[in-house]
Protein backbone atom coordinates (compact mmCIF):
# COMPACT_ATOMS: atom_id res chain seq x y z
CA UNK A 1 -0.70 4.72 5.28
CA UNK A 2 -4.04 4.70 3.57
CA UNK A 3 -4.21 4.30 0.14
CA UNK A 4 -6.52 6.61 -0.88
CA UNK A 5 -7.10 10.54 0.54
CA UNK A 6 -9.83 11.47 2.64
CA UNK A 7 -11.89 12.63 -0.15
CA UNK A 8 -11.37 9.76 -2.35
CA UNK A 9 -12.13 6.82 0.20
CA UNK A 10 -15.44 5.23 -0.70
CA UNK A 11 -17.50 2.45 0.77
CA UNK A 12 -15.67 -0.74 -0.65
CA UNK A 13 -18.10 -3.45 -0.59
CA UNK A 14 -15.05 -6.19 -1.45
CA UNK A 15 -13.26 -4.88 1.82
CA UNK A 16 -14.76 -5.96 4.28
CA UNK A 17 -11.75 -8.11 5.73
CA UNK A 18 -9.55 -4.93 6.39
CA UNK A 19 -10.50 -4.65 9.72
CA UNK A 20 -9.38 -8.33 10.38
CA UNK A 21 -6.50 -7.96 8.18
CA UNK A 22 -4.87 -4.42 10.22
CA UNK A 23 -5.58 -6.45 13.09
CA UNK A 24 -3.59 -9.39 12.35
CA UNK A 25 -0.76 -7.46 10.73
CA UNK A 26 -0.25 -5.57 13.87
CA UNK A 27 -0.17 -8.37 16.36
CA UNK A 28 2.98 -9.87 13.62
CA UNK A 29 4.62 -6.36 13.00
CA UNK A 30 7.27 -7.18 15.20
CA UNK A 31 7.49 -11.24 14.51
CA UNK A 32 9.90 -13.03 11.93
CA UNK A 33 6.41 -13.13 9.92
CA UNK A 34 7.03 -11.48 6.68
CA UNK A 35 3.90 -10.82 4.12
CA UNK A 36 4.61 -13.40 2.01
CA UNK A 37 4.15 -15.48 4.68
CA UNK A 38 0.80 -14.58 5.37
CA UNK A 39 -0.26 -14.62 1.46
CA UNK A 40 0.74 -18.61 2.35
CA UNK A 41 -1.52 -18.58 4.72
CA UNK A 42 -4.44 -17.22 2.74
CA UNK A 43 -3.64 -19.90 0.05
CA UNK A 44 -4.08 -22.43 3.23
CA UNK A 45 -7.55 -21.35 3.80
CA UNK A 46 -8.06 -21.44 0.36
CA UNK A 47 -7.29 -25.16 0.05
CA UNK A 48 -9.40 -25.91 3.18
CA UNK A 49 -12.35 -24.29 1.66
CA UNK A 50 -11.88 -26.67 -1.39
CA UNK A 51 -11.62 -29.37 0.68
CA UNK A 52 -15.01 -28.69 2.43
CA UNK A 53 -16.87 -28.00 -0.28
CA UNK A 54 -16.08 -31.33 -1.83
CA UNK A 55 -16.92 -33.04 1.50
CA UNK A 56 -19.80 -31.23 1.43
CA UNK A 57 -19.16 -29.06 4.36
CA UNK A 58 -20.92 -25.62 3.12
CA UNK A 59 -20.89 -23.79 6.11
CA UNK A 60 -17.21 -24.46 7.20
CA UNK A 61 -16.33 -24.15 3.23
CA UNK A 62 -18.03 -20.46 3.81
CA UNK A 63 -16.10 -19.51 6.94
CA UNK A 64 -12.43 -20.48 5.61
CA UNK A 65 -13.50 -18.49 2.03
CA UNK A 66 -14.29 -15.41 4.12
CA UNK A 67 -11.43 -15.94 6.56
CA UNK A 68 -9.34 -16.58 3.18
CA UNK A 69 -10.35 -12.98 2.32
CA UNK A 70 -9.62 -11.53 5.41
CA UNK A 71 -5.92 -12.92 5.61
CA UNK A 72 -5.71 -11.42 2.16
CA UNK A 73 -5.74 -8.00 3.31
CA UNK A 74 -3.33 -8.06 5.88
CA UNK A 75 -0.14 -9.17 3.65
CA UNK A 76 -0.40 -5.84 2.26
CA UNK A 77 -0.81 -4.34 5.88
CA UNK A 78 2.00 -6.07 7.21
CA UNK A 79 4.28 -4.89 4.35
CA UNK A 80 3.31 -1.03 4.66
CA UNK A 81 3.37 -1.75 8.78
CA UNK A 82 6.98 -3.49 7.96
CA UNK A 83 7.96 -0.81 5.31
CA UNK A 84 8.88 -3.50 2.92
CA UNK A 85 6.96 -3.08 -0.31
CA UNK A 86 7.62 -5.92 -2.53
CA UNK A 87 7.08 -6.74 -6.07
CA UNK A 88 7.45 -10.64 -5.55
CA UNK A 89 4.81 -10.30 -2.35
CA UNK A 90 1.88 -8.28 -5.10
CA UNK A 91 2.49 -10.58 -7.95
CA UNK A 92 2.88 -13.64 -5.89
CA UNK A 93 -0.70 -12.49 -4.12
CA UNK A 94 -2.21 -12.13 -7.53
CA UNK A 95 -1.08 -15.19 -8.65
CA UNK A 96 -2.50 -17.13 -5.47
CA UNK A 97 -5.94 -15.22 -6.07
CA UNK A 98 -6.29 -16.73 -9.62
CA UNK A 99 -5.25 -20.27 -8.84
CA UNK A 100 -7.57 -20.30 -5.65
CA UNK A 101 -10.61 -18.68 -8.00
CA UNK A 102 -9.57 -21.03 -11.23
CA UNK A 103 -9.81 -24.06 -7.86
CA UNK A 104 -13.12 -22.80 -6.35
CA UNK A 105 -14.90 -22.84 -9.27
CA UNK A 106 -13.82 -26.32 -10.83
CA UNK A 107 -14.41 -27.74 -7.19
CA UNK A 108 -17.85 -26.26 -7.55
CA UNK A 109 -18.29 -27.77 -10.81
CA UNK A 110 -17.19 -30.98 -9.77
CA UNK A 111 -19.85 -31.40 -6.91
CA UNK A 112 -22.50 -29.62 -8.84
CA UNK A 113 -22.10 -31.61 -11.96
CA UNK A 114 -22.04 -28.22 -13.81
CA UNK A 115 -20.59 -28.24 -17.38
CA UNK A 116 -16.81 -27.62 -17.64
CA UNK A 117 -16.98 -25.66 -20.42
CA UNK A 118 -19.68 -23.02 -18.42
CA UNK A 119 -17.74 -23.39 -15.96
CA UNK A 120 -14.71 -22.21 -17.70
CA UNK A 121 -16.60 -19.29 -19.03
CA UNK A 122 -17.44 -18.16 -15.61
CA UNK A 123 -14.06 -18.19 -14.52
CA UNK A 124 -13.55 -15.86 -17.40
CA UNK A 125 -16.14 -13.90 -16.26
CA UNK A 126 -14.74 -13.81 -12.64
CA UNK A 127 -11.70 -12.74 -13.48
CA UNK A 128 -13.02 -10.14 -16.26
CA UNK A 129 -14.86 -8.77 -13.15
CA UNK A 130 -12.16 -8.46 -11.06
CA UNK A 131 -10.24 -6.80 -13.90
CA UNK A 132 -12.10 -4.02 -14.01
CA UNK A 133 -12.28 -3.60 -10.46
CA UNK A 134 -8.57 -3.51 -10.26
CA UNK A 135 -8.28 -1.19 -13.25
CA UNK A 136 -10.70 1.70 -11.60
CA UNK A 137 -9.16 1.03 -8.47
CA UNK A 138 -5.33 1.28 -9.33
CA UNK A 139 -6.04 4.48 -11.45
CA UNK A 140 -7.75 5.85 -8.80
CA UNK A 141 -4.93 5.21 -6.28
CA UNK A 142 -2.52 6.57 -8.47
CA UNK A 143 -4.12 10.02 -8.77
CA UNK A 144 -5.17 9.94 -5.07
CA UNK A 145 -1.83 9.56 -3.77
CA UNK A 146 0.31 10.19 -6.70
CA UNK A 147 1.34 7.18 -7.15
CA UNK A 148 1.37 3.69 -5.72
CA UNK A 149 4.36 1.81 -5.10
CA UNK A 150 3.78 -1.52 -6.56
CA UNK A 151 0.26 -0.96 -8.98
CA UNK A 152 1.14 0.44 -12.12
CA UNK A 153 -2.44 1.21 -14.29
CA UNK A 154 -0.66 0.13 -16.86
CA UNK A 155 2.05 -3.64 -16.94
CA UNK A 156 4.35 -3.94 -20.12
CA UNK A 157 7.82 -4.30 -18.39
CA UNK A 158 9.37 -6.29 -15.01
CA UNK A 159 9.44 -3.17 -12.56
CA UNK A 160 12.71 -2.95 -11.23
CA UNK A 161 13.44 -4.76 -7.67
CA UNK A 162 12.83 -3.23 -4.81
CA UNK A 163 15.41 -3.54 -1.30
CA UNK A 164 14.82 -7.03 -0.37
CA UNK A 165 13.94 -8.65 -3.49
CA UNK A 166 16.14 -9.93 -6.35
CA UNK A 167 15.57 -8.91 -9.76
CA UNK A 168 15.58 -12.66 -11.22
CA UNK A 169 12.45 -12.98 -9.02
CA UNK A 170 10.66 -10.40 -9.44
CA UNK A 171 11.06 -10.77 -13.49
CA UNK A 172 9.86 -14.93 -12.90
CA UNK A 173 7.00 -13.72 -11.26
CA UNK A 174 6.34 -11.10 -13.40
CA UNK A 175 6.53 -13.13 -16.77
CA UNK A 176 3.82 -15.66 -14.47
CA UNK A 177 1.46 -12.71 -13.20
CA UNK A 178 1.18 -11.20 -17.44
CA UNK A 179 0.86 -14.76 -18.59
CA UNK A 180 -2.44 -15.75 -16.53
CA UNK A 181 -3.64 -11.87 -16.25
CA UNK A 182 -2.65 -10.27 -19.49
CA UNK A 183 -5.73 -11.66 -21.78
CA UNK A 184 -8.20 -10.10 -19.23
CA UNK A 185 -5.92 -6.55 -18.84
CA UNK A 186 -6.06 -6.24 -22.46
CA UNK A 187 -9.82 -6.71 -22.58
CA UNK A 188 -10.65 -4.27 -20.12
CA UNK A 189 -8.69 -1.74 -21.41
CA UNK A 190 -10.25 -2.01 -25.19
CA UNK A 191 -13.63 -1.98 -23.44
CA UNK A 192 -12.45 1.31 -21.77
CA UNK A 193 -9.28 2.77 -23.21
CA UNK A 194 -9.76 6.28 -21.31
CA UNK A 195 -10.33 5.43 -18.23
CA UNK A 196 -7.37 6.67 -16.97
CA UNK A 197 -7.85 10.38 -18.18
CA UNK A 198 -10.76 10.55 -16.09
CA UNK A 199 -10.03 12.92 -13.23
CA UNK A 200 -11.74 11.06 -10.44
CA UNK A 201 -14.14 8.63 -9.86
CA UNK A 202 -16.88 9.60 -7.62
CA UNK A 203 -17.31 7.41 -4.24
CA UNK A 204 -20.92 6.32 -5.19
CA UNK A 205 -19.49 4.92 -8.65
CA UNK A 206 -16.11 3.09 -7.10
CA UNK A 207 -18.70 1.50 -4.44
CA UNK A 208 -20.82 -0.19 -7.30
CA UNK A 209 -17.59 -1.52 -8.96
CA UNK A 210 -16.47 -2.83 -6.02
CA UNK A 211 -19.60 -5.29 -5.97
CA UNK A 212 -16.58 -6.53 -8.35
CA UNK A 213 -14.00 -6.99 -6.24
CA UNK A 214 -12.87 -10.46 -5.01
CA UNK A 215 -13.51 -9.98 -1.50
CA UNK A 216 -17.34 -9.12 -2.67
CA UNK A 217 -17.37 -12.02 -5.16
CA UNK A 218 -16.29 -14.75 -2.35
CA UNK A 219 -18.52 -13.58 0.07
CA UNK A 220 -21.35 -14.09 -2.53
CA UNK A 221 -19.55 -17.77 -2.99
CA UNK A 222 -19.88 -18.59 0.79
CA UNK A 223 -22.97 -17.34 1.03
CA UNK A 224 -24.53 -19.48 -1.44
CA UNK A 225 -22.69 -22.46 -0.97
CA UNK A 226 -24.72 -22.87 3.01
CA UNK A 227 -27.69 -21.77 1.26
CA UNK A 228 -27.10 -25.15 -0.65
CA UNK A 229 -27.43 -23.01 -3.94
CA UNK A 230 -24.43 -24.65 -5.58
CA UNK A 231 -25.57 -25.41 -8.79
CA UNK A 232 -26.44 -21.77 -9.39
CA UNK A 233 -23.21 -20.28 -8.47
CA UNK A 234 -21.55 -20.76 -11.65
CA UNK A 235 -24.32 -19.35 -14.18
CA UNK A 236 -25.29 -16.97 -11.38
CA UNK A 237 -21.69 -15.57 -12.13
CA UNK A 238 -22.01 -15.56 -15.71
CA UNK A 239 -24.77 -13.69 -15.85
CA UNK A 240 -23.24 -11.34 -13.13
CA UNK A 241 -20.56 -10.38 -15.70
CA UNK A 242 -23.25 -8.82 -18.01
CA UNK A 243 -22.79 -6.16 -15.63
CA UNK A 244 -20.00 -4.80 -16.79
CA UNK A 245 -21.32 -3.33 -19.70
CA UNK A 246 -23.72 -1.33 -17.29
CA UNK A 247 -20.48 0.00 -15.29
CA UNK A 248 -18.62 0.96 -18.18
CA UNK A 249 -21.25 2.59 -20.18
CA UNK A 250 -21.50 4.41 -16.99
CA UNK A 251 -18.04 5.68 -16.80
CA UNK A 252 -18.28 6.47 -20.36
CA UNK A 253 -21.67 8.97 -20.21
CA UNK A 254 -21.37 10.24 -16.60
CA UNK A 255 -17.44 10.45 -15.97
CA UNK A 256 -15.94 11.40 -18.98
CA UNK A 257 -12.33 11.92 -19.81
């Protein structure tokens, strides 16, 4: 099931491994293979790619961050292929994606002698990026199809467990996800409080943001790291994050509420 209608589907520029990731899920559908399995295995390629890049092996560091990406998207497949939605399999996916970026980036820093501190504020821009992404994304799905099963535009409480999960879990994870998340929710919203009274967001506009996403973000990452541009990937994404300003003013002129 798509998450999006017809009319709402846009050109997502962060998506590319969705093609890769239906493909898996389909050849596990009927394995023991749950999704949380395969969000493991995305955090595997993760830790690969951190191990090349501090070996110095660009190119392979490039193909498991873009293979990392491409596993991502099929947890979510397998789930909807499975019909087990899960609470403990989104949060535990976010969580992964903000340890692996938080990793990336001080592995970058330590082999490109980059400042910690700048380095630290482009992991704060990553993630501010990402956050507004997600937040445009998730309101759209929710007005596309009504509702989404797991995204909620909006996190102040532990949803309630779904068949298959326990509550205790799903709360631990929860308390984890708004604990590393929260800061940059809360900042995205006071940059753009009503967003979500918009009606729609037009496709051209959701395929600039996703230039956002962390699929599109990575593959800029493995791009540059062959390209033996290292030392410029973390101010390159510090300067990316200026960005946001231009997508929100935007939203606020063009698509108003």
């Amino acid at each position: 099931m798509s998450k999006l209608t017809a009319q709402d589907k846009f050109l997502d520029l962060s998506d590319y491994g969705r093609p890769f990731g239906k493909f898996l899920a389909n050849q596990l559908k009927t394995s023991r293979f749950t999704p949380i399995h395969v969000t493991l295995l995305f955090g595997i390629s993760g830790l690969i790619a951190i191990y090349c890049i501090l070996t110095n092996h660009y190119l392979l560091a490039g193909f498991f961050i873009i293979l990392k990406s491409c596993i991502d998207a099929a947890d979510g497949e397998l789930a909807r292929l499975k019909n087990t939605p899960s609470y403990v399999g989104r949060y535990l996916d976010s969580v992964f994606d903000i340890i692996l970026n938080f990793l990336f980036l001080m592995t970058i820093c330590y082999v490109s002698k980059t400042s910690i501190w700048i380095t630290i504020l482009a992991f704060i821009g990553i993630q501010l990026q990402g956050t507004l992404y997600n937040y445009y994304y998730v309101i759209l799905r929710n007005k596309s199809v009504g509702g989404d099963a797991t995204s909620k535009i909006f996190e102040y409480k532990s949803p309630k467990a779904l068949p298959g999960e326990t509550q205790k879990s799903v709360d631990i994870l929860f308390t984890i996800y708004t604990i590393v998340y929260g800061i940059f929710d809360k900042i995205i919203h006071f940059l753009d409080q009503e967003a979500y009274k918009v009606k729609t967001f037009p496709n051209w506009f959701m395929t600039f943001v996703s230039m956002y996403g962390l699929g599109f973000q990575l593959l800029l990452i493995a791009i540059m790291l062959p390209m033996n541009w290292i030392e410029y990937i973390v101010p390159f994404f510090i300067v990316y994050t200026l960005f946001i300003f231009v997508l929100i003013g935007i939203r606020k002129v063009f698509l108003k509420a």
